[in-house]
Protein backbone atom coordinates (compact mmCIF):
# COMPACT_ATOMS: atom_id res chain seq x y z
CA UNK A 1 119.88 96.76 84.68
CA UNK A 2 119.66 93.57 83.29
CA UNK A 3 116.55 91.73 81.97
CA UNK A 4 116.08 88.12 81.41
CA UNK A 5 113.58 85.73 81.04
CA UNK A 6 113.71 83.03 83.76
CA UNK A 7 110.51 81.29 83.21
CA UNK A 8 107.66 81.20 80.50
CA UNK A 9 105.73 83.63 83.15
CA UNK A 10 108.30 85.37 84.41
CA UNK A 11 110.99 88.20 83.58
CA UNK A 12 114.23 88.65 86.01
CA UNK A 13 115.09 92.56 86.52
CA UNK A 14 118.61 92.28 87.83
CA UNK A 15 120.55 95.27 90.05
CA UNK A 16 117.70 97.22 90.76
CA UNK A 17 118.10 99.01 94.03
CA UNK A 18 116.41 96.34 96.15
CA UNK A 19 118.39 93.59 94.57
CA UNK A 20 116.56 91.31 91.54
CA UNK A 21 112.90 91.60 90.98
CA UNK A 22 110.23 89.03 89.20
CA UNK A 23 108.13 90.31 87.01
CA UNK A 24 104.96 88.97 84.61
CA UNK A 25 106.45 88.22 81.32
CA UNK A 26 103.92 89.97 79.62
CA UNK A 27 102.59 93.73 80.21
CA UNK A 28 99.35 93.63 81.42
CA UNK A 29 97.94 95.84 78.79
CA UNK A 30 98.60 94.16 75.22
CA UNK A 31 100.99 91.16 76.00
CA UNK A 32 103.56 93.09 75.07
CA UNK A 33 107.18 91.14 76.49
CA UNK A 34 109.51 92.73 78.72
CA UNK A 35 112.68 90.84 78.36
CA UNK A 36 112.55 93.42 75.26
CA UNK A 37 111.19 96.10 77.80
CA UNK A 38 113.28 99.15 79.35
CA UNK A 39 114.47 99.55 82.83
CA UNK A 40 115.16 103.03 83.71
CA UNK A 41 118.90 105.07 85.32
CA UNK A 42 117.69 104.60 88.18
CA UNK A 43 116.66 100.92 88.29
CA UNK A 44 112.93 102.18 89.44
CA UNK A 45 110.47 101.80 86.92
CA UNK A 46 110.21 99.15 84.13
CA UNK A 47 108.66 100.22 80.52
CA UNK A 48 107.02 97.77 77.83
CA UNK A 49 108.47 97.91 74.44
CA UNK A 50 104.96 97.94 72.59
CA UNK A 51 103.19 100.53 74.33
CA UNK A 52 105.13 102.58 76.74
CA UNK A 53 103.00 101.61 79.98
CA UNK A 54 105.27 101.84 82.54
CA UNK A 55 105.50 99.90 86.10
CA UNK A 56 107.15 100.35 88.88
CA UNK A 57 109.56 97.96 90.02
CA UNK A 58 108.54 98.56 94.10
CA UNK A 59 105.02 97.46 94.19
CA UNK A 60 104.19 97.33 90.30
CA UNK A 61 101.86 100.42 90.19
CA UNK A 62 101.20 101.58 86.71
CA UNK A 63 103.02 105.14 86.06
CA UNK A 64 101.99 106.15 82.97
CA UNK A 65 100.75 104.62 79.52
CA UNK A 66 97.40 103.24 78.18
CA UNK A 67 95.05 102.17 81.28
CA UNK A 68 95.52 98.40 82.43
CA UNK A 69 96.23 96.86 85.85
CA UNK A 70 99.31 96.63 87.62
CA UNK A 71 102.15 94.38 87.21
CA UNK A 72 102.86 91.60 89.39
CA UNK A 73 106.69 92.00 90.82
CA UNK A 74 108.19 89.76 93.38
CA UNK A 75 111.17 90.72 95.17
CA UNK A 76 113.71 87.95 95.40
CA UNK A 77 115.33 87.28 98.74
């Protein structure tokens, strides 16, 4: 998976299993920034670099890490 920052506000996840998904640039917990994130094997779940949270890449749920709110993710079509 590929990520890369599109926009100030925005992160490109590239080759996930539904194609690319937008994502907030910044975690929703401590700012941290995901273009420096990780995206999983399996394309499924996105993790921050300062913290750990981690989102996933479907609906932007929060799957583990310290408590915040979910991620925004847009699926491109």
């Amino acid at each position: 998976m590929r990520l890369r920052q599109v926009a100030e506000d925005t992160v490109a996840v590239a080759d996930t299993p539904t194609g690319t998904v937008l994502v907030d640039a910044t975690c929703p917990h401590r700012g941290g920034l995901l273009r420096h994130g990780h995206v999983d094997r399996a394309g499924t779940r996105l993790v921050c670099p300062l913290h750990h949270s981690a989102f996933s890449l479907s609906d932007g749920t929060q799957l583990s890490g310290p408590a915040c709110r979910a991620l925004r993710v847009r699926h491109q079509v």
